[in-house]
C-alpha atoms as a PDB file:
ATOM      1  CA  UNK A   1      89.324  75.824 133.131  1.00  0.00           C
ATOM      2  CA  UNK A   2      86.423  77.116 131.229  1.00  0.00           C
ATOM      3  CA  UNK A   3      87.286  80.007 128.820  1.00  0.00           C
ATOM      4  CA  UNK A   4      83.221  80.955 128.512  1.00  0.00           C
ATOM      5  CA  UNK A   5      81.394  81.180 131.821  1.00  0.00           C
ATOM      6  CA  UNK A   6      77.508  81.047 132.421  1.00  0.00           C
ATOM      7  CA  UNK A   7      76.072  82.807 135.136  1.00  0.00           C
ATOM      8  CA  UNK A   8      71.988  82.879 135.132  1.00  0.00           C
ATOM      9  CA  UNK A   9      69.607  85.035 137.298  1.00  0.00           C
ATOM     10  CA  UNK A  10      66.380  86.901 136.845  1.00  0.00           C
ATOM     11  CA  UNK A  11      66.238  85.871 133.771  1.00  0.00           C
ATOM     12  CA  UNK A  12      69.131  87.027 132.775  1.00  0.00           C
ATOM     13  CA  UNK A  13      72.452  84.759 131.594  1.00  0.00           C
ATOM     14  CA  UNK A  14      75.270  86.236 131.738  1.00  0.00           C
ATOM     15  CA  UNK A  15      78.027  84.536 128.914  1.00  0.00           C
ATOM     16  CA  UNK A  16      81.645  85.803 130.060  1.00  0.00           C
ATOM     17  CA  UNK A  17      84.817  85.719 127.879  1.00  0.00           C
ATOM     18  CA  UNK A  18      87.096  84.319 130.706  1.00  0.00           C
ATOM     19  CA  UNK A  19      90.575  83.920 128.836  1.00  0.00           C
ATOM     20  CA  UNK A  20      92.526  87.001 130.213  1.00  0.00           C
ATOM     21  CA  UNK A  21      95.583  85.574 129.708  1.00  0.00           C
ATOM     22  CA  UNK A  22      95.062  86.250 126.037  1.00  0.00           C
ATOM     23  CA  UNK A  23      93.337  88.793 125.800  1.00  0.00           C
ATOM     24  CA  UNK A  24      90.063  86.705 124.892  1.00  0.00           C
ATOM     25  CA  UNK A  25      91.051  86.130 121.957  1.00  0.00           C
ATOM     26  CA  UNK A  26      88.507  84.309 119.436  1.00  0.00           C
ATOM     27  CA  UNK A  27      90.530  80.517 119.398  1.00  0.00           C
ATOM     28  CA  UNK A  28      88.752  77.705 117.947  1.00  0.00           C
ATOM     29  CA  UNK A  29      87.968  76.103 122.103  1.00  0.00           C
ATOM     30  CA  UNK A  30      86.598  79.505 123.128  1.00  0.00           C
ATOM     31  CA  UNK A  31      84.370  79.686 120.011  1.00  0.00           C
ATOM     32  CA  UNK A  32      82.822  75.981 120.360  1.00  0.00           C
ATOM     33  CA  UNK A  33      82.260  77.069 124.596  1.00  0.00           C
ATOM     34  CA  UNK A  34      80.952  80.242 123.665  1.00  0.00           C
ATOM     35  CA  UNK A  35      78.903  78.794 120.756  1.00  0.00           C
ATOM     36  CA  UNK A  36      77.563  76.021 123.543  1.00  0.00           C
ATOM     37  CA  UNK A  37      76.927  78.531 125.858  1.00  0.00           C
ATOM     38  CA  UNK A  38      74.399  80.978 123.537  1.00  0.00           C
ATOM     39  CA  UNK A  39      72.497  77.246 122.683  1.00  0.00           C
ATOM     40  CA  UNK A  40      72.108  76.682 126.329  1.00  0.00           C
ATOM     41  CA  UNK A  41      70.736  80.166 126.730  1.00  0.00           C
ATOM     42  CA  UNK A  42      68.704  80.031 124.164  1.00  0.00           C
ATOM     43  CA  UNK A  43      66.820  76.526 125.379  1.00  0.00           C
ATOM     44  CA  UNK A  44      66.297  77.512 129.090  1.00  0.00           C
ATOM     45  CA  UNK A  45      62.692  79.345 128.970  1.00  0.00           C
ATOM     46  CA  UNK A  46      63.983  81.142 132.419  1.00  0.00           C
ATOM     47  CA  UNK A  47      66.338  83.177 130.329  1.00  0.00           C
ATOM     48  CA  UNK A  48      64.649  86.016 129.301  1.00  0.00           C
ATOM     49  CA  UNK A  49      67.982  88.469 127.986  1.00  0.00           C
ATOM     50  CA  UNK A  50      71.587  87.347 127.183  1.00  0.00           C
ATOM     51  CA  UNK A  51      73.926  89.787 128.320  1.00  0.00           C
ATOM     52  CA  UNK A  52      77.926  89.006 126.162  1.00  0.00           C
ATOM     53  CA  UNK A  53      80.549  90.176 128.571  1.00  0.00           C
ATOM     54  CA  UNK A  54      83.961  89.389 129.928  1.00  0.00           C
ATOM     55  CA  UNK A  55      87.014  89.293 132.131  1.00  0.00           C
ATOM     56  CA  UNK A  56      90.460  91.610 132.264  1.00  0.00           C
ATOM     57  CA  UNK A  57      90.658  94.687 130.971  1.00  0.00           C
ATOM     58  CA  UNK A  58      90.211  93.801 127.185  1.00  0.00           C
ATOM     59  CA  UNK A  59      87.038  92.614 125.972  1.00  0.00           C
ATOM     60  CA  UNK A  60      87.861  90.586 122.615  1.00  0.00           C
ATOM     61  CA  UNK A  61      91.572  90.894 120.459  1.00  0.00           C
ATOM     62  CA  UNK A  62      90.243  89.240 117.584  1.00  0.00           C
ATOM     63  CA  UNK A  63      91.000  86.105 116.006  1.00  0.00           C
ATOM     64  CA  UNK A  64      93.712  84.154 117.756  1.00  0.00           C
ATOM     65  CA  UNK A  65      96.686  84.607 115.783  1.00  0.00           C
ATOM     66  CA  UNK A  66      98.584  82.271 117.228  1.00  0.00           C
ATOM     67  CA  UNK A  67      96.250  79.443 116.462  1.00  0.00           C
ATOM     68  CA  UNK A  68      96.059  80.820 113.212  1.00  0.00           C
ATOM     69  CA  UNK A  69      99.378  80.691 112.533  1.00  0.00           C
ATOM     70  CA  UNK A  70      99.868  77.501 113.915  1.00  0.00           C
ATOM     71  CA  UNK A  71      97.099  76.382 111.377  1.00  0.00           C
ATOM     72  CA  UNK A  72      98.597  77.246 108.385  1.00  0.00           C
ATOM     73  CA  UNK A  73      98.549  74.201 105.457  1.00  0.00           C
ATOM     74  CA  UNK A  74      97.766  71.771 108.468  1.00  0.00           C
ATOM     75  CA  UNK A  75      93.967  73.103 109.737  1.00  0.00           C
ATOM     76  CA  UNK A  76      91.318  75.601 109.670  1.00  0.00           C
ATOM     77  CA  UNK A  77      91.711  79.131 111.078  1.00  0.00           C
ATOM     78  CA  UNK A  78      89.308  80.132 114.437  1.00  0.00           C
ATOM     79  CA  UNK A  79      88.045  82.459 111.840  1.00  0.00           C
ATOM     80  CA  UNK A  80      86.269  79.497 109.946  1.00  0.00           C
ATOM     81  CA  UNK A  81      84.206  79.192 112.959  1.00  0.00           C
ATOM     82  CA  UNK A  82      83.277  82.950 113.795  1.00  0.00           C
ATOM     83  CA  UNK A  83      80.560  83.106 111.302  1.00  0.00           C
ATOM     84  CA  UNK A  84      78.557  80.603 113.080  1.00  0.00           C
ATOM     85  CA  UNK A  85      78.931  82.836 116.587  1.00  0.00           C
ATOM     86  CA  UNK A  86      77.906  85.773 114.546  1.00  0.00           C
ATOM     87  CA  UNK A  87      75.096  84.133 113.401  1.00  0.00           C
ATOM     88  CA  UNK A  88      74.541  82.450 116.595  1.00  0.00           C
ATOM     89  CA  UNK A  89      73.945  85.939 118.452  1.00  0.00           C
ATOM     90  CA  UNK A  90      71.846  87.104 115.687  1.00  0.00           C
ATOM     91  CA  UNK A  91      69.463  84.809 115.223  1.00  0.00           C
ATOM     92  CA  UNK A  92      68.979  84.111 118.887  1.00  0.00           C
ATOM     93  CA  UNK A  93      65.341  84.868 119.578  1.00  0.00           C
ATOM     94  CA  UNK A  94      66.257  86.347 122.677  1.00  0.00           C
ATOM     95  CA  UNK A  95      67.861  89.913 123.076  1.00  0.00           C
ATOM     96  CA  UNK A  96      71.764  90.219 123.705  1.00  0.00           C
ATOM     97  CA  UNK A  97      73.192  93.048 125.081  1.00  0.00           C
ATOM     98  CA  UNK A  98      77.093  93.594 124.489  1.00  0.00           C
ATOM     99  CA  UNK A  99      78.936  94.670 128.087  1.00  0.00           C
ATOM    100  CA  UNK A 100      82.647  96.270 126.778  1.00  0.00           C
ATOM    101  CA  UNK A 101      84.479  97.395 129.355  1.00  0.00           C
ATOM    102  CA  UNK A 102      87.280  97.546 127.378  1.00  0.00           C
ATOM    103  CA  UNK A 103      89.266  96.926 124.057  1.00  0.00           C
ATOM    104  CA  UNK A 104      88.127  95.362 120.962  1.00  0.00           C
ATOM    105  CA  UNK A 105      89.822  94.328 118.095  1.00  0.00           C
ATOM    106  CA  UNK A 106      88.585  92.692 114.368  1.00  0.00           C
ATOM    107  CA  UNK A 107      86.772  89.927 115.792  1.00  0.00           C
ATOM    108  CA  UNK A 108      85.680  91.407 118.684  1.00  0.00           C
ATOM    109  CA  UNK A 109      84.215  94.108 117.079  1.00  0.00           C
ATOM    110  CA  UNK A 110      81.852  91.521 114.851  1.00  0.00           C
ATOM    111  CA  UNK A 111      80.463  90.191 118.074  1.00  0.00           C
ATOM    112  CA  UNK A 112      79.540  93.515 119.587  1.00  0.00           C
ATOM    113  CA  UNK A 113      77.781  94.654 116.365  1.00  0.00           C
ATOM    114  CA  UNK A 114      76.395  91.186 116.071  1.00  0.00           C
ATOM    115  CA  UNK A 115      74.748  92.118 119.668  1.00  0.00           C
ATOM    116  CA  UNK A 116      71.262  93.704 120.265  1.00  0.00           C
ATOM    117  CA  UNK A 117      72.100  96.576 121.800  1.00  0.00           C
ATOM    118  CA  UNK A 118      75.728  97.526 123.009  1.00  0.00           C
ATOM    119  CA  UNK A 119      77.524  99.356 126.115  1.00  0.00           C
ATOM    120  CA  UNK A 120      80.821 100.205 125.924  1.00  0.00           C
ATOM    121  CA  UNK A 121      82.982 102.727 128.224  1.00  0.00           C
ATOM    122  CA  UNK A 122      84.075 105.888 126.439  1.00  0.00           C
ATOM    123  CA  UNK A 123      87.656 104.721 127.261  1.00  0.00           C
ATOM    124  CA  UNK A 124      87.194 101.950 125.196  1.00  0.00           C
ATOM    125  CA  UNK A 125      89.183 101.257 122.019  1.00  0.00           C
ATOM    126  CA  UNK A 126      88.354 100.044 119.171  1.00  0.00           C
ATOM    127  CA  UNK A 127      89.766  98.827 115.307  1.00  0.00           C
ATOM    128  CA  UNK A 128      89.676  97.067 112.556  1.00  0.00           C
ATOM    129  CA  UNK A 129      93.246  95.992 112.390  1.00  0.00           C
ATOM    130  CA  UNK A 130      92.631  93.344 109.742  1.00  0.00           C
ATOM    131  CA  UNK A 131      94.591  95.383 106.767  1.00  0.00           C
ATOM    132  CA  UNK A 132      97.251  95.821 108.873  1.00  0.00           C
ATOM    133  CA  UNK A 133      98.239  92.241 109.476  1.00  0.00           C
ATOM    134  CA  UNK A 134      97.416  91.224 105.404  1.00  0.00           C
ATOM    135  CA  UNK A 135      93.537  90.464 105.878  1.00  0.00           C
ATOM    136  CA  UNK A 136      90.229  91.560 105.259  1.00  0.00           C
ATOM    137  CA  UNK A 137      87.064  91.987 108.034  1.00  0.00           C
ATOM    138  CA  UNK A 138      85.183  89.966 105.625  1.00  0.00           C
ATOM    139  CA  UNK A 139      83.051  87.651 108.027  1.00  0.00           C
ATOM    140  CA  UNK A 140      82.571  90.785 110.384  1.00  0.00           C
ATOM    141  CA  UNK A 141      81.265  92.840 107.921  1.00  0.00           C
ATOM    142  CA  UNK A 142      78.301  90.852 108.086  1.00  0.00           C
ATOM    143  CA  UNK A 143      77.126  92.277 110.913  1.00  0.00           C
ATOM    144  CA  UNK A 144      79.322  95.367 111.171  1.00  0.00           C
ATOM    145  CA  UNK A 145      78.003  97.198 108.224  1.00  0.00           C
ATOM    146  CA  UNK A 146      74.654  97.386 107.968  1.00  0.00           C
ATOM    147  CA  UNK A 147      75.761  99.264 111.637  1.00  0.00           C
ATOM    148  CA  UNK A 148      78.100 101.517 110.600  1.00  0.00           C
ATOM    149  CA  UNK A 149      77.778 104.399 108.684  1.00  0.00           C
ATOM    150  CA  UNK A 150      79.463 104.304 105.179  1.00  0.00           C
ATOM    151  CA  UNK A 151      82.062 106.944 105.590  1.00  0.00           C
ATOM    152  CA  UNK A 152      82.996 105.737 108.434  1.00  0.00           C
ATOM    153  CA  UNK A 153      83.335 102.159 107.248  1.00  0.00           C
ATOM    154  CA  UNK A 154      85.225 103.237 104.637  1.00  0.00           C
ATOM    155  CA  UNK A 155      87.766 105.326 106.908  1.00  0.00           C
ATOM    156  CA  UNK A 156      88.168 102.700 109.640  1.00  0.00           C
ATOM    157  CA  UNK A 157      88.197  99.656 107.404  1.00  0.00           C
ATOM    158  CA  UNK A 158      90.839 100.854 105.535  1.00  0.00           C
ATOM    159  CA  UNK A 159      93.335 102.764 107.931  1.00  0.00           C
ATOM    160  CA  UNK A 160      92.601 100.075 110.771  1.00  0.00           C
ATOM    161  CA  UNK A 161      92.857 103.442 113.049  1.00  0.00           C
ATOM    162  CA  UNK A 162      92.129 103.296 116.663  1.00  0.00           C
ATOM    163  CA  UNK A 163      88.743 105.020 117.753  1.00  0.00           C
ATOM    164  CA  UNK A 164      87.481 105.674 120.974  1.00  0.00           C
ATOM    165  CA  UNK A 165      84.048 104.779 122.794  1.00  0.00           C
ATOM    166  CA  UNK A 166      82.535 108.210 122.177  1.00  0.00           C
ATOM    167  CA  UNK A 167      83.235 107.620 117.899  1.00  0.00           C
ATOM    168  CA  UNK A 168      82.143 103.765 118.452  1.00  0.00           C
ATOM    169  CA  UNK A 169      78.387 105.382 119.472  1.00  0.00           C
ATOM    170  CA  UNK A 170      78.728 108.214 116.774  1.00  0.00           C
ATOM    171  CA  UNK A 171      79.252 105.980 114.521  1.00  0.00           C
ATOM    172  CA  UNK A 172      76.340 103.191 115.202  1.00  0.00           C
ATOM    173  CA  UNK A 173      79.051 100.355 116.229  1.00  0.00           C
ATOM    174  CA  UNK A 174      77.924 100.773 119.931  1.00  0.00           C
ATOM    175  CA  UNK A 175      74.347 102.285 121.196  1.00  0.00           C
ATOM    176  CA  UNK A 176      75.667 104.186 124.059  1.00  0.00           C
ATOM    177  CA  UNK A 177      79.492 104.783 125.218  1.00  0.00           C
ATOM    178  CA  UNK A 178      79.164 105.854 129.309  1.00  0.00           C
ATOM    179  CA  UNK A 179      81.845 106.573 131.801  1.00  0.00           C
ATOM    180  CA  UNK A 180      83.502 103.277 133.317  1.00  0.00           C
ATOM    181  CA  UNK A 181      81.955 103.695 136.672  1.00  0.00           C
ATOM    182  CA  UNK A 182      78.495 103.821 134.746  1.00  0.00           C
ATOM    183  CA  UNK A 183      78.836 100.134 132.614  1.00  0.00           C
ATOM    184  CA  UNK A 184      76.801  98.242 135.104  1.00  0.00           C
ATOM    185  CA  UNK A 185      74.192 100.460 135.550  1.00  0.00           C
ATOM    186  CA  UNK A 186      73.780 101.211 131.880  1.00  0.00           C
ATOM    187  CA  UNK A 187      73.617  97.997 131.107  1.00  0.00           C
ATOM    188  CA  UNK A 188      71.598  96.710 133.744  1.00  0.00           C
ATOM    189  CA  UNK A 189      69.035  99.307 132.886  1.00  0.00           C
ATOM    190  CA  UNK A 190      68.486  97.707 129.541  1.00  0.00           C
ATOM    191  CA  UNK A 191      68.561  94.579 130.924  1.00  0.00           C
ATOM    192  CA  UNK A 192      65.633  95.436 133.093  1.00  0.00           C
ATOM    193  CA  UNK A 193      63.625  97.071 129.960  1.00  0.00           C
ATOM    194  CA  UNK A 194      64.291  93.849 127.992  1.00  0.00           C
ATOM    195  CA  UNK A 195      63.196  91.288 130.462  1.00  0.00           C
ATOM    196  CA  UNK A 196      60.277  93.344 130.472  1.00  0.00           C
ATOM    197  CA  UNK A 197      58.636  92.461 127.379  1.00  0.00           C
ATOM    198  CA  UNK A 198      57.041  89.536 126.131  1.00  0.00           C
ATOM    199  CA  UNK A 199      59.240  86.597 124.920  1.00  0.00           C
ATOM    200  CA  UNK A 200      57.772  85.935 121.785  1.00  0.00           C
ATOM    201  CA  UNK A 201      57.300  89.392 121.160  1.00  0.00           C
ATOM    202  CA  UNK A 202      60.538  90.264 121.571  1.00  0.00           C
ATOM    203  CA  UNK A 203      61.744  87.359 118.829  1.00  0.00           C
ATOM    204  CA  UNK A 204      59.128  88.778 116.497  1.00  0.00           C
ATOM    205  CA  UNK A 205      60.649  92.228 116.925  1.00  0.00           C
ATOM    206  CA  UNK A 206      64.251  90.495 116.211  1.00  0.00           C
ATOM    207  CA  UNK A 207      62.764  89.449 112.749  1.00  0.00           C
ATOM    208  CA  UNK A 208      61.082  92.857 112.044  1.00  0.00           C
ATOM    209  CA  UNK A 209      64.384  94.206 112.705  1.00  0.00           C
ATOM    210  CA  UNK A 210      66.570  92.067 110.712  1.00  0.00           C
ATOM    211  CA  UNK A 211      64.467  92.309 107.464  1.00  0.00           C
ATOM    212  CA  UNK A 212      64.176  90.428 104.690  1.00  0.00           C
ATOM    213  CA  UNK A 213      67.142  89.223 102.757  1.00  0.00           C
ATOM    214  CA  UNK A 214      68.033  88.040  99.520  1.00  0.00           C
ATOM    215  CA  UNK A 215      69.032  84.467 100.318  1.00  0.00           C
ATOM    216  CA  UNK A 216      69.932  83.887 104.136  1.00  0.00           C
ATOM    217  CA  UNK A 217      72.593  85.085 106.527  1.00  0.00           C
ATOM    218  CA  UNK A 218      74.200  81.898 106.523  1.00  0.00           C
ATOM    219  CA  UNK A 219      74.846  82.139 103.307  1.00  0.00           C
ATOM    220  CA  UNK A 220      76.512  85.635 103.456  1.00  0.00           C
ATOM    221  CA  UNK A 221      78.644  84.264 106.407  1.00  0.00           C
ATOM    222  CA  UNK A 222      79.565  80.928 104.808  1.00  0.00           C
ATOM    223  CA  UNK A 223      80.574  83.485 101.514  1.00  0.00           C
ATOM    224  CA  UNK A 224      82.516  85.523 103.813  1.00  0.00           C
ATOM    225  CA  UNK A 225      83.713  82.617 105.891  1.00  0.00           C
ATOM    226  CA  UNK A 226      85.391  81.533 102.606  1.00  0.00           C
ATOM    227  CA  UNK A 227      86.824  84.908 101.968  1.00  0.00           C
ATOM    228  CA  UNK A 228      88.632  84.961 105.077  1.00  0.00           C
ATOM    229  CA  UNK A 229      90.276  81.962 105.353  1.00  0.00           C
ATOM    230  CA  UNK A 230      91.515  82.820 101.553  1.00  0.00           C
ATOM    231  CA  UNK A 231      93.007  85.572 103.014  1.00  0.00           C
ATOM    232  CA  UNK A 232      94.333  83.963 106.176  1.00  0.00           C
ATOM    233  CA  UNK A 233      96.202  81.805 104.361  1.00  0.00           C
ATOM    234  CA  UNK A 234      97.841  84.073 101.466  1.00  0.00           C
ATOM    235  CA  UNK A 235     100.881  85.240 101.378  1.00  0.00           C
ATOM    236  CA  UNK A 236     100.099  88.536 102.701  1.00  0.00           C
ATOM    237  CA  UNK A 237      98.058  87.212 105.876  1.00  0.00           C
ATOM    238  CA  UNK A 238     101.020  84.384 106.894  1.00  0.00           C
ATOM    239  CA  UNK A 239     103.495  87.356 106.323  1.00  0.00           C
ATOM    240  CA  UNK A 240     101.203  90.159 108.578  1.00  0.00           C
ATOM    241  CA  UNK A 241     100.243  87.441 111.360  1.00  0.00           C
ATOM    242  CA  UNK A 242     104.019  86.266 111.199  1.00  0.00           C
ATOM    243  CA  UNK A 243     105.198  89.898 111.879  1.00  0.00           C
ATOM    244  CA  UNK A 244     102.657  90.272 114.424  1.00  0.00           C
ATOM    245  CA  UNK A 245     103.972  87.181 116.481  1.00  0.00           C
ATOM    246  CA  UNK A 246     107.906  88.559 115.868  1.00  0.00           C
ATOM    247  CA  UNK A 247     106.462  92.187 117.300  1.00  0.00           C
ATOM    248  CA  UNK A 248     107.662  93.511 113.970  1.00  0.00           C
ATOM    249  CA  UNK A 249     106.610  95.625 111.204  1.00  0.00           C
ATOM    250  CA  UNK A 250     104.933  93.166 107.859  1.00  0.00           C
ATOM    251  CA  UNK A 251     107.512  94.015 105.064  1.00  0.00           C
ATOM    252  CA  UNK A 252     104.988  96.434 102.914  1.00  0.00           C
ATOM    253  CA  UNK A 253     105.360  98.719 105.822  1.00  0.00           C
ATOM    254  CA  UNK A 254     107.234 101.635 104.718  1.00  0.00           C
ATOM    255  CA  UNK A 255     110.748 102.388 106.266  1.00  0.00           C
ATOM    256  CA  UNK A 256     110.488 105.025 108.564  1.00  0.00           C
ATOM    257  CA  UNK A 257     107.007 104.879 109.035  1.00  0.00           C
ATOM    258  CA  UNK A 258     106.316 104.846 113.276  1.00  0.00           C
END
């Protein structure tokens, strides 16, 4: 069964996370599909707007853990391979807009800033939970922080505290956060603005957007790619993503603390 589905129509493709069963979590076969699935969108000259969405009530969890842990001294992490999605949905010359109709975690939360423009449902959760299994949102930051703003960053990124839709828009992670009913049509009506302008225009507005850097974005990701995967695999992330499997607390959680 597919864990990325494609579904394409005025001019529109529609890329669905379509692994429920975990939560669509980021694991190294639903990265490659997903990863196949952007180049595909990005070749066909019928596809005018990319819209990112998915199936079950959670959008993205993050980096499977379970791979991860499984990975450990024997493999590479999923999150070795995130950068190049990020990347992948940045650099696409087309537009993509992020559908959320529900949670996001870590990961998750570098794909919907990696996005365009992006609709989430003020019932929506969101965190950076990283710190709180031993790790850092290092390869997410990439396209996270030029986003958010910087005392916000600096709140969420350390506490890994749960925020709602309504903050998520405050704070730039989303543009708009609209009642669940609403999702569709909000992002179908920026669908239908985007297909509206002219392809190449719209990559050259990408560009203006983006800037100009100081070496490349690859280069930040493969930096941060690095610093991840250190982090994965200290003692601190096999301890946090061991706990997490054992549904315990990580042992530098204070006794007592809820």
């Amino acid at each position: 069964m597919p864990l990325v589905t494609t579904d394409t129509r005025r001019g529109v493709a529609t890329l669905t996370l379509d692994s429920p069963a975990n939560r669509n979590a980021l694991s190294t076969a639903l990265i490659e599909e997903l990863l196949a699935a952007l180049a595909a969108a990005e070749a066909d000259d019928a596809v005018r707007a990319v819209v990112l969405s998915h199936t079950g009530p959670v959008f993205c969890s993050g980096a499977d853990l379970k791979e991860t842990a499984a990975a450990f001294g024997s493999g590479k992490p999923p999150v070795s391979r995130l950068g190049d999605v990020l990347a992948a949905i940045r650099e696409a010359r087309k537009p993509v807009v992020a559908r959320v109709g529900g949670p996001a975690r870590a990961g998750g939360l570098g794909l919907i800033a990696a996005a365009d423009i992006a609709v989430c449902t003020t019932a929506a959760t969101f965190a950076f939970s990283e710190v709180r299994i031993g790790v850092i949102p290092a390869v997410i930051s990439t396209t996270v922080l030029p986003r958010l703003a910087p005392r916000a960053a600096a709140e969420l990124y350390l506490t890994g505290a749960t925020f709602d839709g309504a903050r998520a828009e405050q704070i730039g992670l989303v543009t708009a956060a609209v009642e669940a009913e609403r999702l569709d049509e909000a992002v179908e009506g920026y669908v239908r603005d985007l297909v509206r302008g002219a392809p190449g225009a719209l990559a050259g507005v990408k560009e203006l957007l983006h800037g100009r850097e100081s070496g490349t974005f690859r280069d930040e990701v493969a930096a941060m790619t690095e610093l991840s995967v250190r982090f994965f695999g200290s003692a601190e992330g096999i301890e946090g993503i061991m706990a997490f499997r054992d549904k315990r607390d990580p042992n530098w959680v204070p006794d007592g603390v809820a």
